[in-house]
Protein backbone atom coordinates (compact mmCIF):
# COMPACT_ATOMS: atom_id res chain seq x y z
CA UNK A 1 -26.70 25.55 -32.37
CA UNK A 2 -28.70 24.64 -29.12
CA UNK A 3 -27.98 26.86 -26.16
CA UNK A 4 -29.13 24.37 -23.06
CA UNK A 5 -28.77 24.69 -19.58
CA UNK A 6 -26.97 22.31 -18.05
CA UNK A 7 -28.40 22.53 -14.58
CA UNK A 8 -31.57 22.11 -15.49
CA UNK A 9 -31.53 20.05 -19.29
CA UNK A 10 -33.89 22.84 -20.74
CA UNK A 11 -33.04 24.71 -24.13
CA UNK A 12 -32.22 28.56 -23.69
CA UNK A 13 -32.41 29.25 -26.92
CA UNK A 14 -31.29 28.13 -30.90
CA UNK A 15 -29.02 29.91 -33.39
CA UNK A 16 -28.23 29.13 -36.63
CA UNK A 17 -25.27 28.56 -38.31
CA UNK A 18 -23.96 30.86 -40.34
CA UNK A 19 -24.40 30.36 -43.99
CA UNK A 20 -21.05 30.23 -46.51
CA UNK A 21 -21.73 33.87 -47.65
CA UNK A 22 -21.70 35.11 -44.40
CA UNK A 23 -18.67 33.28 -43.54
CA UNK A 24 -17.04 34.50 -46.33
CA UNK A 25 -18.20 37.88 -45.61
CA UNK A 26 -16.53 37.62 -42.22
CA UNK A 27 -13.12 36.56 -44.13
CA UNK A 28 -13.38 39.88 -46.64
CA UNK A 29 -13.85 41.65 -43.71
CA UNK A 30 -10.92 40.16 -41.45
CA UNK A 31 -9.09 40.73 -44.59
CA UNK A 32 -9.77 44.14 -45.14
CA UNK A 33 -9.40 45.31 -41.41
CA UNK A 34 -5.97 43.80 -41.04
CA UNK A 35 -4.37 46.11 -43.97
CA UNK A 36 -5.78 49.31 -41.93
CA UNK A 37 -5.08 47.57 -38.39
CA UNK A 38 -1.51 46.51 -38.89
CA UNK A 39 -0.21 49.89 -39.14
CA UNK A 40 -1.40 50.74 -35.29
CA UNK A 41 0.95 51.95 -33.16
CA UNK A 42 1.66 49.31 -30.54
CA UNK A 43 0.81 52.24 -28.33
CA UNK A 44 -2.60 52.61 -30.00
CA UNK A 45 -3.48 48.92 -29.06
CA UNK A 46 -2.27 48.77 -25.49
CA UNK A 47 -4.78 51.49 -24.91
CA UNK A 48 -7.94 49.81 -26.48
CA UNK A 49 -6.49 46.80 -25.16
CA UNK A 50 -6.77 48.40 -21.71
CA UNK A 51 -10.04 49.78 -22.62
CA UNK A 52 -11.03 46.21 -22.95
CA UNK A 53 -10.28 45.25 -19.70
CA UNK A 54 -12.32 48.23 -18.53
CA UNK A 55 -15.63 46.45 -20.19
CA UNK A 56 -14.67 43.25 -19.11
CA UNK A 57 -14.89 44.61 -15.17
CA UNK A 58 -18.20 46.48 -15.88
CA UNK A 59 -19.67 43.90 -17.26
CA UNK A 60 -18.59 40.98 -15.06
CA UNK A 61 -21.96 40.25 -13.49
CA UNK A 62 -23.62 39.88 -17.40
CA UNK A 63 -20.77 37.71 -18.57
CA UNK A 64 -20.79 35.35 -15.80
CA UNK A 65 -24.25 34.70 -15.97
CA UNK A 66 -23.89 34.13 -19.56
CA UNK A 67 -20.77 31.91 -19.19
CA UNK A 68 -23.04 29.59 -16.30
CA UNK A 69 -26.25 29.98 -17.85
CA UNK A 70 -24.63 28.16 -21.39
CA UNK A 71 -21.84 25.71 -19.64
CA UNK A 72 -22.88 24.92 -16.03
CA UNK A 73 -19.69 26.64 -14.34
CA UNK A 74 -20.43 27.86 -10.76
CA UNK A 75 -20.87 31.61 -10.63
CA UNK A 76 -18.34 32.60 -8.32
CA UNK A 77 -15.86 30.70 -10.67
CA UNK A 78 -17.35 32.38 -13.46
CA UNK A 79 -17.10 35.84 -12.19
CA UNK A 80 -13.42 34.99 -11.34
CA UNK A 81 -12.86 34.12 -14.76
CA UNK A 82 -14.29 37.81 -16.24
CA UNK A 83 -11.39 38.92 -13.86
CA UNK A 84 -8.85 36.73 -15.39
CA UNK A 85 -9.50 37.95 -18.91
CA UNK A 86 -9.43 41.53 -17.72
CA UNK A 87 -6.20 40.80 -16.05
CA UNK A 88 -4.41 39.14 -19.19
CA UNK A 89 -5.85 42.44 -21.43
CA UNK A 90 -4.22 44.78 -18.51
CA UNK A 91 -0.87 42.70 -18.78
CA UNK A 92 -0.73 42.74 -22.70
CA UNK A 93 -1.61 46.72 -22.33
CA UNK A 94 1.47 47.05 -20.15
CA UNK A 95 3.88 44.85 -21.40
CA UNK A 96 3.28 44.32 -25.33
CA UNK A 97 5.52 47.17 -26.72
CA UNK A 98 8.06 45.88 -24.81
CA UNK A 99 7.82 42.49 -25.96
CA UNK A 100 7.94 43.57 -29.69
CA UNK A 101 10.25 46.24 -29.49
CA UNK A 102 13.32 45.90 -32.33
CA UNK A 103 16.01 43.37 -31.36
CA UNK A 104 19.54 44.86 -32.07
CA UNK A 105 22.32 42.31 -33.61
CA UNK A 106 25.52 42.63 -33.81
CA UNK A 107 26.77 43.41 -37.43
CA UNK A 108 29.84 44.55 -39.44
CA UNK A 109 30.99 48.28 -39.37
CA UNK A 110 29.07 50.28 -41.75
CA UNK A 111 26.34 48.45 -40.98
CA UNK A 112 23.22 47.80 -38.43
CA UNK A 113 21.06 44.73 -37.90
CA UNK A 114 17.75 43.92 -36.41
CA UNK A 115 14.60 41.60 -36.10
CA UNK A 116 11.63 43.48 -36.21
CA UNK A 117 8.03 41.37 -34.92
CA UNK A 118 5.30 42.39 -37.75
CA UNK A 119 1.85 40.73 -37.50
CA UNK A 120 0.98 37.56 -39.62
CA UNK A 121 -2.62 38.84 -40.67
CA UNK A 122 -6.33 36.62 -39.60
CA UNK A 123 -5.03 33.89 -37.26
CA UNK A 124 -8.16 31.50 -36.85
CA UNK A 125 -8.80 30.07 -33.18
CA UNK A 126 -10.93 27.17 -32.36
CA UNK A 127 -11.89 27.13 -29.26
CA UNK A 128 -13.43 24.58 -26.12
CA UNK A 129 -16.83 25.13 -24.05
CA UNK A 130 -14.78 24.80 -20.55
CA UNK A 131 -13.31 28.19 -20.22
CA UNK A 132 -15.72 30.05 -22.59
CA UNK A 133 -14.18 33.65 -21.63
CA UNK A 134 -10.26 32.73 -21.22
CA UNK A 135 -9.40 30.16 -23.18
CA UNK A 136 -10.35 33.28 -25.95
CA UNK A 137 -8.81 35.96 -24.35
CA UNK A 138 -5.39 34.05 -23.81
CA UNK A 139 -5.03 34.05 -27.62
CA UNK A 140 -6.88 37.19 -28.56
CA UNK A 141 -4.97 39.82 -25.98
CA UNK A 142 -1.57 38.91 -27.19
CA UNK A 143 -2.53 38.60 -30.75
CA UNK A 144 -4.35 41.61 -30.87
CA UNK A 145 -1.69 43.69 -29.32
CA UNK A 146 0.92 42.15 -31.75
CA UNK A 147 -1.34 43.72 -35.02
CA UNK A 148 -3.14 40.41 -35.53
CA UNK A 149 -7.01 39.76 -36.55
CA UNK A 150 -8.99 37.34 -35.04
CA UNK A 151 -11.44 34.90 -36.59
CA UNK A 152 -13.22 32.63 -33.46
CA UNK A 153 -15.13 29.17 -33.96
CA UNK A 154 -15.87 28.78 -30.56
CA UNK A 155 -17.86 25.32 -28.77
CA UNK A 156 -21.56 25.05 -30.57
CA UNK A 157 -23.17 25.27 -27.17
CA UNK A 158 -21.33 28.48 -25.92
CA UNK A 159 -22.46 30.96 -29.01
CA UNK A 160 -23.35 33.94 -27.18
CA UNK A 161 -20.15 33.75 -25.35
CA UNK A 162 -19.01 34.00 -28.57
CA UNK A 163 -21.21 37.05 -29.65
CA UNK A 164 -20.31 38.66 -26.17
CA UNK A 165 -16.44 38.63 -26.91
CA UNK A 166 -16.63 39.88 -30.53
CA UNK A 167 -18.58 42.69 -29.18
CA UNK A 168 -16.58 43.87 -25.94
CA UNK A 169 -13.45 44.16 -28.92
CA UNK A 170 -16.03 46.36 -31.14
CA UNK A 171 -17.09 48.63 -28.41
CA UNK A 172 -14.01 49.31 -27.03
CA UNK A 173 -12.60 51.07 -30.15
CA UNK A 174 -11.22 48.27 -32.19
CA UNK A 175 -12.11 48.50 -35.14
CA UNK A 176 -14.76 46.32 -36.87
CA UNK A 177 -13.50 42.99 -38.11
CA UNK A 178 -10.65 43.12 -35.70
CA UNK A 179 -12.34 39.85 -33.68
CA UNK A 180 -15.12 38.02 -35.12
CA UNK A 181 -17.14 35.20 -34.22
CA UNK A 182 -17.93 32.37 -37.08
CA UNK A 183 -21.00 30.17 -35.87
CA UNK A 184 -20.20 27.39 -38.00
CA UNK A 185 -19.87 23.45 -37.24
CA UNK A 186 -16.56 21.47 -36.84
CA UNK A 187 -16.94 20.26 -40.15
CA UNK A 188 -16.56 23.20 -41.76
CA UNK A 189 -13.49 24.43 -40.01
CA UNK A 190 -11.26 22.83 -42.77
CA UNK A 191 -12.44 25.14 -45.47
CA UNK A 192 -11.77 28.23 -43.30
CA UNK A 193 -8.47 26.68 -42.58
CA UNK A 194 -7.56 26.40 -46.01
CA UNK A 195 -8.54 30.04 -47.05
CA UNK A 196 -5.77 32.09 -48.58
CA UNK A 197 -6.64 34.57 -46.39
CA UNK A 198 -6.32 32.40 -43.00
CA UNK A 199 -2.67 32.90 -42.31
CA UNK A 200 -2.50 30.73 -39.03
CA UNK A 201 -4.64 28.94 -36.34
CA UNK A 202 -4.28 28.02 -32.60
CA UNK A 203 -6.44 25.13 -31.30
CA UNK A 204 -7.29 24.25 -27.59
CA UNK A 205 -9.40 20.71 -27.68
CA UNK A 206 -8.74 17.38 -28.47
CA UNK A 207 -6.10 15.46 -29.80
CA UNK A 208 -7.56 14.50 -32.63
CA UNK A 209 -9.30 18.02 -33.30
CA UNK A 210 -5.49 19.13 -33.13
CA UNK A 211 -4.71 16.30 -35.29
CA UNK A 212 -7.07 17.58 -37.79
CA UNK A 213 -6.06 21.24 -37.49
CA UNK A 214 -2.49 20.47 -37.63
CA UNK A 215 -2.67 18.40 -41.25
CA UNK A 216 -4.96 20.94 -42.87
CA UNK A 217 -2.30 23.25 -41.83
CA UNK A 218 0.23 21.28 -42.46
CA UNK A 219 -0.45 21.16 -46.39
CA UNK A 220 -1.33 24.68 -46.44
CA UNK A 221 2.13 25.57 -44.73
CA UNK A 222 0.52 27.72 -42.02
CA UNK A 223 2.12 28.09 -38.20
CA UNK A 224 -0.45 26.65 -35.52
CA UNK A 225 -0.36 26.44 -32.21
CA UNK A 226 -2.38 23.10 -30.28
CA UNK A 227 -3.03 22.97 -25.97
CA UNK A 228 -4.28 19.62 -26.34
CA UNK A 229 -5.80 17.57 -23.62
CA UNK A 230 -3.19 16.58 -20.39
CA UNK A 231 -3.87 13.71 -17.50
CA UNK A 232 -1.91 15.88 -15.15
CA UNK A 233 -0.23 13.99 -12.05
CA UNK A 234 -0.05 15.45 -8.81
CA UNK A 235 3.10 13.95 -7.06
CA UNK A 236 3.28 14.10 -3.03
CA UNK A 237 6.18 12.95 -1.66
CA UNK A 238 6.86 11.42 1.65
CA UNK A 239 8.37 14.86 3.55
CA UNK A 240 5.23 17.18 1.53
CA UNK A 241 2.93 18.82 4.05
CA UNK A 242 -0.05 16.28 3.70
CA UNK A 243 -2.91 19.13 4.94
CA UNK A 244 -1.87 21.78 2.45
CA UNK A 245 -1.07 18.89 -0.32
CA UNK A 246 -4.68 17.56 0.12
CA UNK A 247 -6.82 20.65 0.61
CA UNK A 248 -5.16 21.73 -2.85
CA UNK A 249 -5.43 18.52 -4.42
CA UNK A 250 -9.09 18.59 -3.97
CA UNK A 251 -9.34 22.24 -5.62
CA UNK A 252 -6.92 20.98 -8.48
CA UNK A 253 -8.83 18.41 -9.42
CA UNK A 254 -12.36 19.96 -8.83
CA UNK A 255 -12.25 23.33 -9.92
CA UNK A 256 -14.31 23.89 -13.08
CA UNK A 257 -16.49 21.02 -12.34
CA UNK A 258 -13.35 19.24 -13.41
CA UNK A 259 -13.70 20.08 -16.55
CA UNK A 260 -10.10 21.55 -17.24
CA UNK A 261 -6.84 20.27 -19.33
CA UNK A 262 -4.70 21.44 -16.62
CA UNK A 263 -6.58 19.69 -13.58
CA UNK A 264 -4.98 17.52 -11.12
CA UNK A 265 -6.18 13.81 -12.16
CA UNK A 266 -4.02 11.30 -11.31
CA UNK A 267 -2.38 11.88 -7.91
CA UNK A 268 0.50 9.68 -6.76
CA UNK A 269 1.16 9.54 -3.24
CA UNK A 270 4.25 8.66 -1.43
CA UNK A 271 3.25 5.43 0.61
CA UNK A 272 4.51 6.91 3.91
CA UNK A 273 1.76 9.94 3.73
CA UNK A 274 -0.77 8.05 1.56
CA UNK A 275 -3.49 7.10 4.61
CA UNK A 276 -2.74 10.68 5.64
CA UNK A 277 -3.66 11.98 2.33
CA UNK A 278 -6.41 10.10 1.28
CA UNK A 279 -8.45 10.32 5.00
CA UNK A 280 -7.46 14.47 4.33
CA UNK A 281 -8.14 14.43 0.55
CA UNK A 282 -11.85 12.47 0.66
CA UNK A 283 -12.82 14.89 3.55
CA UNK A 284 -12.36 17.71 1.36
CA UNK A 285 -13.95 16.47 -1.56
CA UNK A 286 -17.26 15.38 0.53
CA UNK A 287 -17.47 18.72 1.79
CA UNK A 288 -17.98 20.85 -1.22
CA UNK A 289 -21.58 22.11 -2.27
CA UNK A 290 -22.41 20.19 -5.22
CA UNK A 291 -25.53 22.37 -6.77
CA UNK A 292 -27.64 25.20 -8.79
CA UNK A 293 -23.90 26.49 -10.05
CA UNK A 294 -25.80 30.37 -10.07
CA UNK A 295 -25.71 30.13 -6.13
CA UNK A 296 -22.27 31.68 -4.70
CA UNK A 297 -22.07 28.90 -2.56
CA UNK A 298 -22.19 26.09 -4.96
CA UNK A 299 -18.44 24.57 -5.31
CA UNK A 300 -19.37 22.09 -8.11
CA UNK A 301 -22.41 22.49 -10.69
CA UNK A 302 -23.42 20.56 -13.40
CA UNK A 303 -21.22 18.88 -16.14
CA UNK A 304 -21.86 21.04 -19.16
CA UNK A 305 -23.94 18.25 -21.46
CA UNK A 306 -25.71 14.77 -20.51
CA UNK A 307 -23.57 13.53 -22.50
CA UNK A 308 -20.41 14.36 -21.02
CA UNK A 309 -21.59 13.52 -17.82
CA UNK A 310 -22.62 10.04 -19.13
CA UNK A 311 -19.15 9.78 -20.94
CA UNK A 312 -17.33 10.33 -17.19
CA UNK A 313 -19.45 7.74 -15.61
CA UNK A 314 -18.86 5.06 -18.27
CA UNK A 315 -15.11 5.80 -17.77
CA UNK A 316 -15.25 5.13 -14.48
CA UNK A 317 -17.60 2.42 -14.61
CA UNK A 318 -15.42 0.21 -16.35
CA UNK A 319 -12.32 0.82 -14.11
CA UNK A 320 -14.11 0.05 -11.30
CA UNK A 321 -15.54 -3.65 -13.19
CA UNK A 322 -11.76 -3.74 -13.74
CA UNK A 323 -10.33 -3.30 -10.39
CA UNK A 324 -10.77 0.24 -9.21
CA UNK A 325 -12.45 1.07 -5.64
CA UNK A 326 -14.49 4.07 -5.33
CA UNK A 327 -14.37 6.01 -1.35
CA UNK A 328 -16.30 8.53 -2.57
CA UNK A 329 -19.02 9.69 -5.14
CA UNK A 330 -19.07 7.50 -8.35
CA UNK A 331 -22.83 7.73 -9.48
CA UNK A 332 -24.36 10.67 -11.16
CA UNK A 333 -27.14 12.43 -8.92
CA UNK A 334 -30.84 11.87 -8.86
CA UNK A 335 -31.80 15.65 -9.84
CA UNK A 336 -32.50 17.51 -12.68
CA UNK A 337 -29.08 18.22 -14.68
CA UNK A 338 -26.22 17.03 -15.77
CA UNK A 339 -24.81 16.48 -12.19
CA UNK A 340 -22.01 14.51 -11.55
CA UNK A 341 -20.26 14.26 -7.66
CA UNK A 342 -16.98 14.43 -7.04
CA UNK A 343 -15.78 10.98 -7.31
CA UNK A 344 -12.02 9.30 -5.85
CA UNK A 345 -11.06 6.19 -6.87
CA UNK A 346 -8.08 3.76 -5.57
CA UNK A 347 -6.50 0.81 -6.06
CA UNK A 348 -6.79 1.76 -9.80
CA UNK A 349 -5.91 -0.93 -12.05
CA UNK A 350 -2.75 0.24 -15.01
CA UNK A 351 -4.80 0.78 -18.13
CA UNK A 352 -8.23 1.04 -16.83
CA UNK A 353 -9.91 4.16 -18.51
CA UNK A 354 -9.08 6.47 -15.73
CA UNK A 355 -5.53 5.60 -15.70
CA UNK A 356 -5.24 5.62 -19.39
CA UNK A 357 -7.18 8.37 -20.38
CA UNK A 358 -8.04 12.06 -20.28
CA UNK A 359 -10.78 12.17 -17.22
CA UNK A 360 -12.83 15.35 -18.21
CA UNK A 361 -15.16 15.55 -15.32
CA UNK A 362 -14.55 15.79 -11.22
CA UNK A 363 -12.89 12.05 -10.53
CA UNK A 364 -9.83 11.56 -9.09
CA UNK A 365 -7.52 8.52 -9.52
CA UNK A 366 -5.32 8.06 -6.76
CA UNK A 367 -1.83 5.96 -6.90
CA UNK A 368 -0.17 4.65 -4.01
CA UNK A 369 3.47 4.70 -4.65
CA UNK A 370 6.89 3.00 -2.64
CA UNK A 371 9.76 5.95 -3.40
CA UNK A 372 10.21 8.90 -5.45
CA UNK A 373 11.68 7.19 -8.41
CA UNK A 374 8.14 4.91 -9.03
CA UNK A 375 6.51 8.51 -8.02
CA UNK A 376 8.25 9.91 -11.51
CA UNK A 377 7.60 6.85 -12.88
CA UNK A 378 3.66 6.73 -12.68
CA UNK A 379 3.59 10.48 -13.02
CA UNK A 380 4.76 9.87 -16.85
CA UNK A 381 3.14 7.07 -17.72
CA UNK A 382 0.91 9.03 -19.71
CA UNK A 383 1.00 9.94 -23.49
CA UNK A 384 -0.08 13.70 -22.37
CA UNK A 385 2.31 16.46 -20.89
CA UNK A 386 0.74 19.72 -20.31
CA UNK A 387 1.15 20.09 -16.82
CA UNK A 388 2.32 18.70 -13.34
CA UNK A 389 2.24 19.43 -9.77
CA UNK A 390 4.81 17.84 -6.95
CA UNK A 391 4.50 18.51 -3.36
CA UNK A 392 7.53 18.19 -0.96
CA UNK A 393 8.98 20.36 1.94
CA UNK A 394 12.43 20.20 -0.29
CA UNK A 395 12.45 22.61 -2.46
CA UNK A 396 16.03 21.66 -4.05
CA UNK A 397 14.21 18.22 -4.29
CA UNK A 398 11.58 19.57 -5.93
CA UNK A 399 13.32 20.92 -9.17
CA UNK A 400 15.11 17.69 -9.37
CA UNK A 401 12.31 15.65 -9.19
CA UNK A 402 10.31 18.53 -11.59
CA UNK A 403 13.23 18.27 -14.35
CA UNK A 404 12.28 14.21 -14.72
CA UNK A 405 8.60 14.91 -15.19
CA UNK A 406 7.83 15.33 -18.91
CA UNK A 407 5.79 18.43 -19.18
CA UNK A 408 5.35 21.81 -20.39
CA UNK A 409 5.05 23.30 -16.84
CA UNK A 410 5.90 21.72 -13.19
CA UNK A 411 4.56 23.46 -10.11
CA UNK A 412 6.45 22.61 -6.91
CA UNK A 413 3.71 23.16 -3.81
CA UNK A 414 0.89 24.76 -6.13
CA UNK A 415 -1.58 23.87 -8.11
CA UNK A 416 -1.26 23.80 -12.26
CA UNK A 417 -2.40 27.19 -13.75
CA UNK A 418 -2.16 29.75 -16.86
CA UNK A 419 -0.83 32.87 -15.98
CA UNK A 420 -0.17 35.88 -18.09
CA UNK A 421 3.24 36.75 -16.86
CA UNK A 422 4.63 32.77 -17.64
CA UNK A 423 4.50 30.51 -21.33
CA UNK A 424 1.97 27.99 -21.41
CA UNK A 425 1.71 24.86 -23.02
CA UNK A 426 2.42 21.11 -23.26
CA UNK A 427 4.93 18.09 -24.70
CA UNK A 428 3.70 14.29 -26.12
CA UNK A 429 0.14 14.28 -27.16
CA UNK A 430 -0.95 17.95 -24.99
CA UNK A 431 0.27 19.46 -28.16
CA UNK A 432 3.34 22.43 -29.05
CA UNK A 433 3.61 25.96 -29.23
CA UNK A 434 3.19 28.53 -25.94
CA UNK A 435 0.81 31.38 -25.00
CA UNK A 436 0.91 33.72 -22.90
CA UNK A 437 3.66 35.84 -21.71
CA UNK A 438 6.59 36.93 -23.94
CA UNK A 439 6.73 33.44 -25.87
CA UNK A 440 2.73 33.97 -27.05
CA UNK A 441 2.85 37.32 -28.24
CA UNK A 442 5.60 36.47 -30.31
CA UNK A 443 4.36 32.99 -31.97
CA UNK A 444 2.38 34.98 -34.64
CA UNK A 445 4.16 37.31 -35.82
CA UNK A 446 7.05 37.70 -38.57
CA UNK A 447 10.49 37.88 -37.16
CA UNK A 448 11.99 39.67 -40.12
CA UNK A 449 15.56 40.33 -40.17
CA UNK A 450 16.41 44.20 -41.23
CA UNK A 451 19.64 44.82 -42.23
CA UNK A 452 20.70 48.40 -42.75
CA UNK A 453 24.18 48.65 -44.95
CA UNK A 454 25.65 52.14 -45.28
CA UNK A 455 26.31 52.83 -49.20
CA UNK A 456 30.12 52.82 -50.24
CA UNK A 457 31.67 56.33 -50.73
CA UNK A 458 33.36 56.72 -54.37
CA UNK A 459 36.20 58.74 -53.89
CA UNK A 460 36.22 59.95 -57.18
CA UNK A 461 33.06 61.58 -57.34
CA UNK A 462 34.19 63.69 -54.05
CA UNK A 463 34.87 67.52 -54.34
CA UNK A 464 38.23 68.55 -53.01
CA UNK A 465 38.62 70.44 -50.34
CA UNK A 466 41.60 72.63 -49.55
C-alpha cells in the first residue's frame, strides 16, 4: 500500500499488507474483546467515548496533516473535519444511553414487556479515501457506544489514517481490540465478510463495491448497511434568492475538492433566474484558490490520485464532444499534482457522462429548466438518491416540491450534509440503511423482546390465615 502525495505525485511512504495470520489474529482478538466489552455500562462508554473526542481536539493539527498529506484535502477542510469527528463522539457521549434505554410495551396484567438494544458483536466497515477521519467515525461512535467492535478496511492509500484512528480508540481507554485497522486489499474483503465471527458490515463506496458487500452478506445472512454513490441535484426555483443560491452552490459542489457523495452536481435552474445564477455561480467558482491544499488559503487542492483526476477529465471530455459547453475550467492544470480546476458545464446533453453519471471531482453540470414540475423532473432523472438541495423563498413550496424528489434527505435553502443529530442515508442505487442519530445507533444492535410473566399462585399450596 503506496502512501503518495497527491499535490506533488511523490511516494510518502509503503506498507504492507497484512498477512492472513495477522488478519486472523485481528478477528481472535475482535472476538475476544467483544465478550469482555459488551457488558460495559452504557455509562462506561459515553465517557471514553467523550475521552475520544478529547484526543481528537488535541491532536487536530497531527491528523489534518496526515489526512492532506495522504488524500490532497485542503488543510483548513481537514482540520474542520478532526472537529466533526470530535463533535459526533461528544453527541454519542451525550445522547447514547438515551437512545438504548429499555422500550416499555404494553402487555397483559401480570405481566411486563420490553425491547431491550444489545450489541451484535465485530461489525466490519469498509471504508472510502474522501473523508478519511468521518466517514469512520460516523460508524464507529454510534457503534461503539451501542457495545459493538469494530474491524476497519479503510482506502489502500489512506493507511495511516487508518493506524491513527485505531490508536486514538486504544489510548483513550478502550480496550484493545475494540477498533482495529485490517490493511488488506479489496479482494480479500470477502473472506473477512464471510467469517463466523463478522456479524455485520456497513459500506460507504461504490455501487458495485456495495453490490459485492451486500451478496457476500446476503448468503451469510448478515445485516449491512451501504451509502453508495449519489448525483445530487440542486434545484433553484424561479422566487429562490439567486446570490445566496449561487454562493452555496459553488461550496456544494466544490467542497472536498469535489470529491464527496453528497455534493451538489447537477444543478437545475429555474429559467427565469438561470442568467442570474450562472453569471453569480461562475464568479464564485473562478474565485477560489486552487493550490498546495497545506496552505490555509487554498479552497481546492489536488484530486487525491492521477488517476482520478484523469477519470474526471475523460468524463467531461466526452460530454463536451457530445454537446456540453464548458464557461469555466475543463482542463487539468500544468503543475505538479493531481490538479484539477473547478469546471461548469451547460447546455449538457441527456446521457452524456456528466448527466448520467456519478461526477467525483469539482465539475458542475448545470440544467436550464421552464417550471417547477421539469425542475422535479430532471432532479430525478438519476438512478442515485442520497441527497438533494432546493432553493426557493417559499418555504411551504419547498416541502412540497422536497416530498417529489426521491431521496434520503432534502435540504430546503442549505446545502446537503451529515449531521449527528439527523439519519443519514440514500434510496435507488445510493444504497439503504441510516447512520447517525437515533436510527444509526440502533441498526446494529439486537432488538430483543423481554417479556416478564408473573408465576400463577396455587391456592392450594397457601397457608391459611385467620
Amino acid at each position: 500500500m503506496e502512501r503518495i502525495n497527491p499535490a506533488t505525485g511523490e511516494t510518502i511512504e509503503t506498507y504492507d499488507e497484512h498477512d492472513d495470520g495477522q488478519v486472523e489474529e485481528r478477528l481472535s482478538r475482535a472476538e475476544s474483546t467483544f465478550e469482555t466489552f459488551r457488558d460495559w455500562s452504557v455509562a462506561e462508554r459515553e465517557t471514553t467515548l467523550a475521552e475520544v473526542a478529547t484526543l481528537l481536539r488535541d491532536r487536530m493539527t497531527d491528523y489534518a496533516e496526515l489526512m492532506t498529506r495522504e488524500m490532497g484535502k485542503p488543510i483548513a477542510q481537514a482540520e474542520a473535519e478532526v472537529e466533526k469527528c470530535a463533535w459526533v463522539c461528544d453527541y454519542y457521549a451525550e445522547h447514547a444511553g438515551r437512545y438504548l434505554q429499555d422500550e416499555q410495551h404494553p402487555s397483559p396484567p401480570g405481566s411486563t414487556v420490553k425491547t431491550v438494544h444489545e450489541p451484535l458483536g465485530p461489525v466490519l466497515a469498509i471504508m472510502p479515501w474522501n473523508f478519511p477521519f468521518w466517514q469512520v467515525f460516523r460508524f464507529a461512535a454510534p457503534y461503539v457506544a451501542a457495545g459493538n467492535v469494530g474491524l476497519l478496511k479503510h482506502a489502500s492509500n489512506v493507511p495511516e489514517c487508518a493506524l491513527a484512528i485505531e490508536d486514538v480508540f486504544r489510548d483513550a481507554g478502550f480496550p484493545d481490540g475494540t477498533f482495529q485497522t485490517l490493511l488488506i486489499s479489496s479482494d480479500r474483503v470477502d473472506a473477512v465478510l464471510s467469517d463466523p465471527r463478522v456479524k455485520a458490515a456497513t459500506l460507504t463506496g461504490s455501487g458495485p463495491a456495495g453490490q459485492a458487500v451486500a451478496g457476500t452478506a446476503g448468503e451469510n445472512l448478515k445485516k449491512t448497511v451501504l451509502e453508495l454513490g449519489g448525483s445530487d441535484p440542486y434545484v433553484v426555483l424561479d422566487d429562490a434568492d439567486v446570490e445566496a443560491a449561487a454562493t452555496t452552490a459553488a461550496w456544494a459542489r466544490n467542497l472536498n475538492g469535489g470529491q464527496s457523495c453528497i455534493a451538489a452536481k447537477r444543478f437545475v435552474v429555474h429559467d427565469a433566474v438561470y442568467e442570474a445564477f450562472i453569471e453569480r455561480f461562475v464568479a464564485e467558482v473562478e474565485s477560489f484558490t486552487v493550490g498546495d491544499p497545506m496552505d490555509h488559503d487554498t479552497d481546492v487542492g489536488p484530486q487525491a490520485r492521477q488517476d482520478l483526476m484523469e477519470g474526471i477529465h475523460e468524463q467531461v471530455t466526452e460530454s463536451v464532444d457530445a454537446g456540453a459547453t464548458v464557461l469555466t475550467g475543463g482542463e487539468p492544470l500544468d503543475r505538479d499534482g493531481a490538479y484539477y480546476p473547478p469546471t461548469v458545464l451547460a447546455d449538457v446533453p441527456r446521457g452524456c457522462p456528466v448527466d448520467a453519471e456519478e461526477v467525483f471531482g469539482p465539475v458542475a453540470a448545470v440544467y436550464r429548466v421552464p417550471d417547477e414540475e421539469t425542475a422535479v423532473e430532471k432532479a430525478n432523472d438519476t438512478e442515485f438518491g442520497l441527497g438533494a438541495s432546493i432553493w426557493t423563498d417559499d418555504l411551504e413550496r419547498g416541502e412540497r416540491v422536497a416530498s417529489r424528489i426521491d431521496a434520503g434527505c432534502v435540504y430546503i435553502n442549505e446545502l446537503v450534509k451529515s449531521d449527528p443529530r439527523v439519519p443519514f442515508g440514500g434510496v435507488k442505487e445510493s444504497g439503504y440503511g441510516r447512520e447517525l442519530s437515533e436510527a444509526g445507533i440502533k441498526e446494529f444492535v439486537n432488538r430483543k423482546t423481554v417479556w416478564r410473566q408473573q408465576p400463577e399462585t396455587n391456592d392450594e399450596d397457601e397457608v391459611p390465615t385467620e
